[in-house]
N, C-alpha and C. Protein backbone atom coordinates (compact mmCIF):
# COMPACT_ATOMS: atom_id res chain seq x y z
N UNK A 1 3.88 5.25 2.87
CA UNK A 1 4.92 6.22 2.65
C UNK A 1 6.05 5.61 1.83
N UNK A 2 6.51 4.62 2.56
CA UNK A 2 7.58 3.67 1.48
C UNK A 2 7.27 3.30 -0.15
N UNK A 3 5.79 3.35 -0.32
CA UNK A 3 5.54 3.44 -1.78
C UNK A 3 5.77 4.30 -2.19
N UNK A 4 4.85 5.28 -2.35
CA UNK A 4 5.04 6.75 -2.50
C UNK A 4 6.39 7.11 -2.39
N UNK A 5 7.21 6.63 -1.69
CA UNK A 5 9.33 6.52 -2.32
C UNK A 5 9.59 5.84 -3.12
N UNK A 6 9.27 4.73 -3.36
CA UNK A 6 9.55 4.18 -4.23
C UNK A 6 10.79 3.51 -3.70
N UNK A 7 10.31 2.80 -2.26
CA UNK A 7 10.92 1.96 -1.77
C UNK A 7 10.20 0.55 -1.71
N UNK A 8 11.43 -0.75 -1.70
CA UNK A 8 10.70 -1.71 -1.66
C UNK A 8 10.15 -2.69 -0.31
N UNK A 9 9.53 -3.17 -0.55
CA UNK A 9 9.09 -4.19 0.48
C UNK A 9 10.02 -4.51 1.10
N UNK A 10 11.16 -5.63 0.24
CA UNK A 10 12.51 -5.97 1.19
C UNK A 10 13.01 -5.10 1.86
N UNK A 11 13.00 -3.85 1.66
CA UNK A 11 14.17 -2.85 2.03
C UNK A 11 13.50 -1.99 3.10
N UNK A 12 11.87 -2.10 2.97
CA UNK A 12 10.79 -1.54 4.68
C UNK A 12 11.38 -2.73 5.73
N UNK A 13 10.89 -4.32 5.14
CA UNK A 13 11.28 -4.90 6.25
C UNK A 13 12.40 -5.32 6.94
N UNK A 14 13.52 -4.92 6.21
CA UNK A 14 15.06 -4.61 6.72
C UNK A 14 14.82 -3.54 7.22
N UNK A 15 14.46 -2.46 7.38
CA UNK A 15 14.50 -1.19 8.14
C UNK A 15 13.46 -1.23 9.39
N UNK A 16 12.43 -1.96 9.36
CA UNK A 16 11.77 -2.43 10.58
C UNK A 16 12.65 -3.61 11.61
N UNK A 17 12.49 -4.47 11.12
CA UNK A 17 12.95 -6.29 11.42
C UNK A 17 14.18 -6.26 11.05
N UNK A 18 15.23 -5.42 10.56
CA UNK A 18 16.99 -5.51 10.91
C UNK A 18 17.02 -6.87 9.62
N UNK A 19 18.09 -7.61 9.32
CA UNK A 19 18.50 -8.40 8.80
C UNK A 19 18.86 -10.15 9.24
N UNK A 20 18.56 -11.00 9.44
CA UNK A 20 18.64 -12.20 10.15
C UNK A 20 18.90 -11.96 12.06
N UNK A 21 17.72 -11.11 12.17
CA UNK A 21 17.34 -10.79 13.26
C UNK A 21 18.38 -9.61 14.01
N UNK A 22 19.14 -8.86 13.19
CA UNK A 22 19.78 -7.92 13.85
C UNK A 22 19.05 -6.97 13.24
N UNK A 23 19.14 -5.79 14.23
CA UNK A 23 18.95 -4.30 14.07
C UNK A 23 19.66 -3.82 12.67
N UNK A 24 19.20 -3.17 12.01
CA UNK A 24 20.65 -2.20 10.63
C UNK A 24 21.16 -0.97 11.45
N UNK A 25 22.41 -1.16 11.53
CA UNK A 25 23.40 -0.07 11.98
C UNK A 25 23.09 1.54 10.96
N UNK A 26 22.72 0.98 9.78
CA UNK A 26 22.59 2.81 9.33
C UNK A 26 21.86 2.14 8.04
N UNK A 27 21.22 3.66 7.74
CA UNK A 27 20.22 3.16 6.48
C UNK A 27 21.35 3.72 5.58
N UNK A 28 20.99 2.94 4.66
CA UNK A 28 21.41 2.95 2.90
C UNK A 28 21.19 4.89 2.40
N UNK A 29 22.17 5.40 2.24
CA UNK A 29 22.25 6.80 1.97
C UNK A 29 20.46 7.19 0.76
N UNK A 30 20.78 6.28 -0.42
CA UNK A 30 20.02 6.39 -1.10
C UNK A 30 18.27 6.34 -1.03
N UNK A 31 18.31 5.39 -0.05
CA UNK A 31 17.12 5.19 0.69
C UNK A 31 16.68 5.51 1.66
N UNK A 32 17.37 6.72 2.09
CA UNK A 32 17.17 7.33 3.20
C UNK A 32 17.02 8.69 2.89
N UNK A 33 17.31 9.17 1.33
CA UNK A 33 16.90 9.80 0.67
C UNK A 33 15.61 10.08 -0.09
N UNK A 34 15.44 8.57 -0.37
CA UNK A 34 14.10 8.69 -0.71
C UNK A 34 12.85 8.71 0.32
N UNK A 35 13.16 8.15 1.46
CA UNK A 35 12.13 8.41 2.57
C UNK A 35 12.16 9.81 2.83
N UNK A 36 12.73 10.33 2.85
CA UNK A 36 13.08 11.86 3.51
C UNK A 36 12.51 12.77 2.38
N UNK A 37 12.22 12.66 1.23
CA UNK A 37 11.85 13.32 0.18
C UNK A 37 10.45 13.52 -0.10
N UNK A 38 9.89 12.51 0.85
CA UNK A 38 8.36 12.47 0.74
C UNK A 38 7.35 13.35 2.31
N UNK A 39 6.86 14.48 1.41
CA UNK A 39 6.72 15.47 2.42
C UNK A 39 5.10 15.26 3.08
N UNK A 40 4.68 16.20 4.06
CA UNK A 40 3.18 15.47 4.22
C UNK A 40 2.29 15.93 3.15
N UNK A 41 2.73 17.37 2.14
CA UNK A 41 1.56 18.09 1.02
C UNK A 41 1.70 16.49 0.13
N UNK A 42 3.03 16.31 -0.14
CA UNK A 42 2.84 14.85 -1.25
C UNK A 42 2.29 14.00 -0.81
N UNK A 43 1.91 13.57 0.72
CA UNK A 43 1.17 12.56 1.14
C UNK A 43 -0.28 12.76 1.16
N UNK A 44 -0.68 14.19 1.07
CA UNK A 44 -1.73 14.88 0.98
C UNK A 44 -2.56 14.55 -0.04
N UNK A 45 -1.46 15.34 -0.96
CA UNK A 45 -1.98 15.34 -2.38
C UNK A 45 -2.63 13.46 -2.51
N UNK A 46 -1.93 12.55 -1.82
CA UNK A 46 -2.51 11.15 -2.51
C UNK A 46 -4.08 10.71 -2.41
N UNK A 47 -4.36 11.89 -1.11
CA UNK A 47 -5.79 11.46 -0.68
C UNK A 47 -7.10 12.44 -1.43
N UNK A 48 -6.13 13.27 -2.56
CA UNK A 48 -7.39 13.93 -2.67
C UNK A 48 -7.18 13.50 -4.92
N UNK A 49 -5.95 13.23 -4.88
CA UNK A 49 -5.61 12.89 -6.50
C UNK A 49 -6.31 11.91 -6.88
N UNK A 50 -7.34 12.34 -8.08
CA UNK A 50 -8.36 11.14 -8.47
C UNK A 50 -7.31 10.28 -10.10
N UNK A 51 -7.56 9.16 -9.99
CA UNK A 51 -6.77 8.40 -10.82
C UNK A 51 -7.97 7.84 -11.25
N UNK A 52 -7.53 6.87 -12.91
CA UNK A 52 -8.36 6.04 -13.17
C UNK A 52 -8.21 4.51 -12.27
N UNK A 53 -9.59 4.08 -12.34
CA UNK A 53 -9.38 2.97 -11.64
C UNK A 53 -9.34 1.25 -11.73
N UNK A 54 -8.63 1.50 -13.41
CA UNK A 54 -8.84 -0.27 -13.64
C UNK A 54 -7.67 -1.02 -12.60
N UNK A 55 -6.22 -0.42 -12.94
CA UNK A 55 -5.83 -1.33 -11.97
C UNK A 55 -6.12 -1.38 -10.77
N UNK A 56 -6.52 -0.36 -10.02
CA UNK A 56 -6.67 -0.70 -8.77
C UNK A 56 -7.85 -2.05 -8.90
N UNK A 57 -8.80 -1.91 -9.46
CA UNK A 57 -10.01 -2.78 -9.48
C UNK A 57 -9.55 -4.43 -9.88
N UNK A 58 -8.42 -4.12 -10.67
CA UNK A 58 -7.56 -5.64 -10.74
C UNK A 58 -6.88 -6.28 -9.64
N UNK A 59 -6.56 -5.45 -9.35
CA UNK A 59 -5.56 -5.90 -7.74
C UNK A 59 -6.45 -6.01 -6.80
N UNK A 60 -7.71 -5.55 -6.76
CA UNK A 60 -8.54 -5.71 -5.38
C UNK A 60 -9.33 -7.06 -5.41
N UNK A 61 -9.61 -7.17 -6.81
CA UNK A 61 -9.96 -8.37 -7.15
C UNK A 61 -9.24 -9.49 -6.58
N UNK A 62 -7.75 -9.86 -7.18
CA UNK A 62 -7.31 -10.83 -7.31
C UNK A 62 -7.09 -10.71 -5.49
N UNK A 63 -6.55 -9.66 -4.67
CA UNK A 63 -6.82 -9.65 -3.36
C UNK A 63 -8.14 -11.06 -3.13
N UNK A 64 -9.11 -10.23 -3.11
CA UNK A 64 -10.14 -10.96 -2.85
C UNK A 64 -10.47 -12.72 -3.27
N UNK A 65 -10.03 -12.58 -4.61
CA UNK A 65 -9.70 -14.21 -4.82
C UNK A 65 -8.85 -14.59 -4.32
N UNK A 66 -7.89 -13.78 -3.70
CA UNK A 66 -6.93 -15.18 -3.43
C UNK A 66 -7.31 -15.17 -1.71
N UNK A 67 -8.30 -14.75 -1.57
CA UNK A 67 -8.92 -15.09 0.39
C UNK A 67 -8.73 -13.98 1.26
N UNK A 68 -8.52 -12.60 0.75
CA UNK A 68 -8.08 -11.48 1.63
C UNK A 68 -9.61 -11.08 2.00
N UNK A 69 -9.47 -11.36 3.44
CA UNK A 69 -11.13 -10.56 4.10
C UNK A 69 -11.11 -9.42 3.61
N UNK A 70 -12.65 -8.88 2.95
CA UNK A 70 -12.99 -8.26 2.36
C UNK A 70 -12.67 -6.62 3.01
N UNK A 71 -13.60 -7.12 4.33
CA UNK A 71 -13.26 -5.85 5.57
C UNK A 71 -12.35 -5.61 5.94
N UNK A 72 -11.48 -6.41 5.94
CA UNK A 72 -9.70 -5.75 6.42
C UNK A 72 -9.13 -5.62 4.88
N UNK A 73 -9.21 -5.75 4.01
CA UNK A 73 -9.06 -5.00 2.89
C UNK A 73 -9.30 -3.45 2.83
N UNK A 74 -10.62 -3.66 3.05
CA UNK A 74 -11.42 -1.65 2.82
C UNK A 74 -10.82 -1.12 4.15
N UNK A 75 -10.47 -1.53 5.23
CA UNK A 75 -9.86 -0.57 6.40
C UNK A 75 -8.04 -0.46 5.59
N UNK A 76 -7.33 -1.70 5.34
CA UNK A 76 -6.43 -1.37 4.89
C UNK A 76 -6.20 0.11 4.05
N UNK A 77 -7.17 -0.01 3.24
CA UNK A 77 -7.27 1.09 2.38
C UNK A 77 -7.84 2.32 2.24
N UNK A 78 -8.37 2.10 3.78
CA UNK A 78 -8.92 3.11 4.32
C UNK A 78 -10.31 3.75 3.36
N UNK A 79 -11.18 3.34 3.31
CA UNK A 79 -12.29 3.13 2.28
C UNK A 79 -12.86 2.00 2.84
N UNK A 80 -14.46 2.95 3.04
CA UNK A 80 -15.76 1.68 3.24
C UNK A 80 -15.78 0.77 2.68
N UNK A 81 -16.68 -0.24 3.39
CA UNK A 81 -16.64 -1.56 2.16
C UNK A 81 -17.82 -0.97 1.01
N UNK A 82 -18.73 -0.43 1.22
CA UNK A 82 -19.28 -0.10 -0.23
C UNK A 82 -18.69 0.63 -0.86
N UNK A 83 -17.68 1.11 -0.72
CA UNK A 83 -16.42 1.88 -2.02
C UNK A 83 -15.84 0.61 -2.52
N UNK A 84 -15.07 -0.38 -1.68
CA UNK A 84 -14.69 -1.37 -1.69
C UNK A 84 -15.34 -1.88 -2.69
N UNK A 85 -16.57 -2.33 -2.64
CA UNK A 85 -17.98 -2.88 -3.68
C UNK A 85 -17.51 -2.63 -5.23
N UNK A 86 -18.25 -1.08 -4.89
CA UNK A 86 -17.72 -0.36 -6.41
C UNK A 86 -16.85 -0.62 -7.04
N UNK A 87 -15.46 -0.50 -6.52
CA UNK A 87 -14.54 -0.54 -6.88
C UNK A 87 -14.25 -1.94 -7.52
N UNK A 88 -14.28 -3.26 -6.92
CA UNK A 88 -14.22 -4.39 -7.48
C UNK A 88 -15.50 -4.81 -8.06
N UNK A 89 -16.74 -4.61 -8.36
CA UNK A 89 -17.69 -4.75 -9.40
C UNK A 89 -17.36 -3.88 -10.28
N UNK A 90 -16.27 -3.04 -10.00
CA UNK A 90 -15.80 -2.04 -12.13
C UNK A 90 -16.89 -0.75 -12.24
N UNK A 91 -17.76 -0.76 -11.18
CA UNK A 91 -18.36 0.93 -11.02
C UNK A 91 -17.90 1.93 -10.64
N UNK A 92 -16.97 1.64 -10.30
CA UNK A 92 -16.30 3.47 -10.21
C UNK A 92 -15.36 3.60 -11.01
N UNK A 93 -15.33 4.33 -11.77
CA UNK A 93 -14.49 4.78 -12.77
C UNK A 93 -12.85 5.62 -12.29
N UNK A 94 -12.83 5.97 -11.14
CA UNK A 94 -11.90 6.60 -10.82
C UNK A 94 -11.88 5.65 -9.00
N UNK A 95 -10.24 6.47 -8.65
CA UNK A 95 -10.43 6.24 -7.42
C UNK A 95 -9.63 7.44 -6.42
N UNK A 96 -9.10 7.45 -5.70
CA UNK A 96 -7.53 8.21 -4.73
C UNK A 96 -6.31 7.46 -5.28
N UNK A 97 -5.52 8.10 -5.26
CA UNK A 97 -3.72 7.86 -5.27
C UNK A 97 -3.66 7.10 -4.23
N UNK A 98 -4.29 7.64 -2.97
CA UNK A 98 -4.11 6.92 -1.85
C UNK A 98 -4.39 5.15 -1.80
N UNK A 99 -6.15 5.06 -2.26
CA UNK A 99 -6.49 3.90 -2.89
C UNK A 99 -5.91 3.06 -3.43
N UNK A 100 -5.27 3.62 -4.57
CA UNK A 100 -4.48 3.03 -5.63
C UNK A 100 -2.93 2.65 -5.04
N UNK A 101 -2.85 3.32 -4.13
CA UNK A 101 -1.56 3.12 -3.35
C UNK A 101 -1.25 1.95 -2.40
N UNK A 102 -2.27 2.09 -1.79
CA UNK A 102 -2.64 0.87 -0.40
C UNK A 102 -3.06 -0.19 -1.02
N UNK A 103 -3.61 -0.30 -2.37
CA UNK A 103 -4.35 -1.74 -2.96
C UNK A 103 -2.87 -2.48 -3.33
N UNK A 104 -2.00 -1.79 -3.77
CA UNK A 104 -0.47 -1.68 -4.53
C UNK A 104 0.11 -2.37 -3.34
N UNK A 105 0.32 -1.85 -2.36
CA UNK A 105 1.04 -2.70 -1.02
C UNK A 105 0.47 -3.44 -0.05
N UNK A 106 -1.20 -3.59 -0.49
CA UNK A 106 -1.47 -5.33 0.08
C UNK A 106 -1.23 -5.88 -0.74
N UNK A 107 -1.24 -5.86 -2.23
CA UNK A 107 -0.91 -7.22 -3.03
C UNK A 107 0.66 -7.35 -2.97
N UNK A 108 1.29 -6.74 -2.55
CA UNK A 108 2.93 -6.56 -2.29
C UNK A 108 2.93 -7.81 -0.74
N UNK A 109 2.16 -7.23 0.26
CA UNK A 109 1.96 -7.55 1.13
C UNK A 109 1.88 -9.10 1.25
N UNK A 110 1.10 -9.49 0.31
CA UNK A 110 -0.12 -10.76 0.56
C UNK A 110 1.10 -11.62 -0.37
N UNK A 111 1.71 -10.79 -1.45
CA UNK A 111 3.35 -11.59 -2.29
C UNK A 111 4.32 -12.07 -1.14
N UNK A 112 4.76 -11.15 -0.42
CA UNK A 112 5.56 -11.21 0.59
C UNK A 112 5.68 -12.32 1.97
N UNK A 113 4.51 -12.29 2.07
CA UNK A 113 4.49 -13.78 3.24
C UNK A 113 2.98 -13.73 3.66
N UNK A 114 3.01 -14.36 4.82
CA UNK A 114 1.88 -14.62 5.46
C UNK A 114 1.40 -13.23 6.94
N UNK A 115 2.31 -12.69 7.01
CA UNK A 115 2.12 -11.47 7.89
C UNK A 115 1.08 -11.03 7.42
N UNK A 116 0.53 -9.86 8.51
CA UNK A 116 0.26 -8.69 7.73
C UNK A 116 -0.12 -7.89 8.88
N UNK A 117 0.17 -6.33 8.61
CA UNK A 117 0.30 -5.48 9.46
C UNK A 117 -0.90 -4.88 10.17
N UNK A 118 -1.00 -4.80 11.36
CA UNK A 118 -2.30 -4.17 12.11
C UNK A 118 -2.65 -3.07 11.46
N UNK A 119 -2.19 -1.89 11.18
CA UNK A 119 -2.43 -0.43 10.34
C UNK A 119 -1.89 -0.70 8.81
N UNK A 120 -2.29 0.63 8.66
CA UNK A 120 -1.96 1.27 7.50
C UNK A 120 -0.55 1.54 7.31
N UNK A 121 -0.12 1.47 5.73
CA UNK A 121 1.32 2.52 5.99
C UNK A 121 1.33 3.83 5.53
């Protein structure tokens, strides 16, 4: 959802995890705008909007080279591992918004530290 705002990483995990371990007293007007703007038809629309799929197939890649289990990749992204397949052997020509979305914030993810989250966002 925070993608799809066009919010950033730093600014999810300040709104989860607070700031040098405090809570945030109030969100940022602007960014609390943009969370609020994203409805469930626009979250909808991501799972059924077919995109082309080179970058995603770049980012899943370099995922994968740089040691991201394959299988918690394709659940991340909610997609079998033989979509998964396709997708990083360059056979599918298209993919989901959604896809293209979630591949976008594990490599955000995997930038960001060594965490990584039980679900989806």
């Amino acid at each position: 959802m925070a993608i799809a705002a066009g919010v950033s990483l730093a600014a999810v995990h300040a709104l989860l995890g607070g700031r040098a371990g405090r809570p945030l007293a109030r969100i940022e007007p602007r960014l609390a705008s943009r969370l609020l703007s994203v409805d469930a038809a626009a979250l909808a629309v991501l799972r059924s909007l077919r995109v082309p799929a080179g970058l995603t197939t770049e980012r899943l890649r370099e995922l994968l080279a740089g040691g991201t289990d394959p299988l918690w990749l394709a659940r991340w992204c909610q997609i079998e591992p033989d979509e998964l397949a396709l997708l990083v052997d360059g056979d599918a020509a298209t993919c989901t918004r959604l896809t293209e979305t979630l591949a976008l914030a594990a490599g955000r993810l995997r930038d960001a530290g060594p965490q990584r989250p039980v679900v989806a966002a």
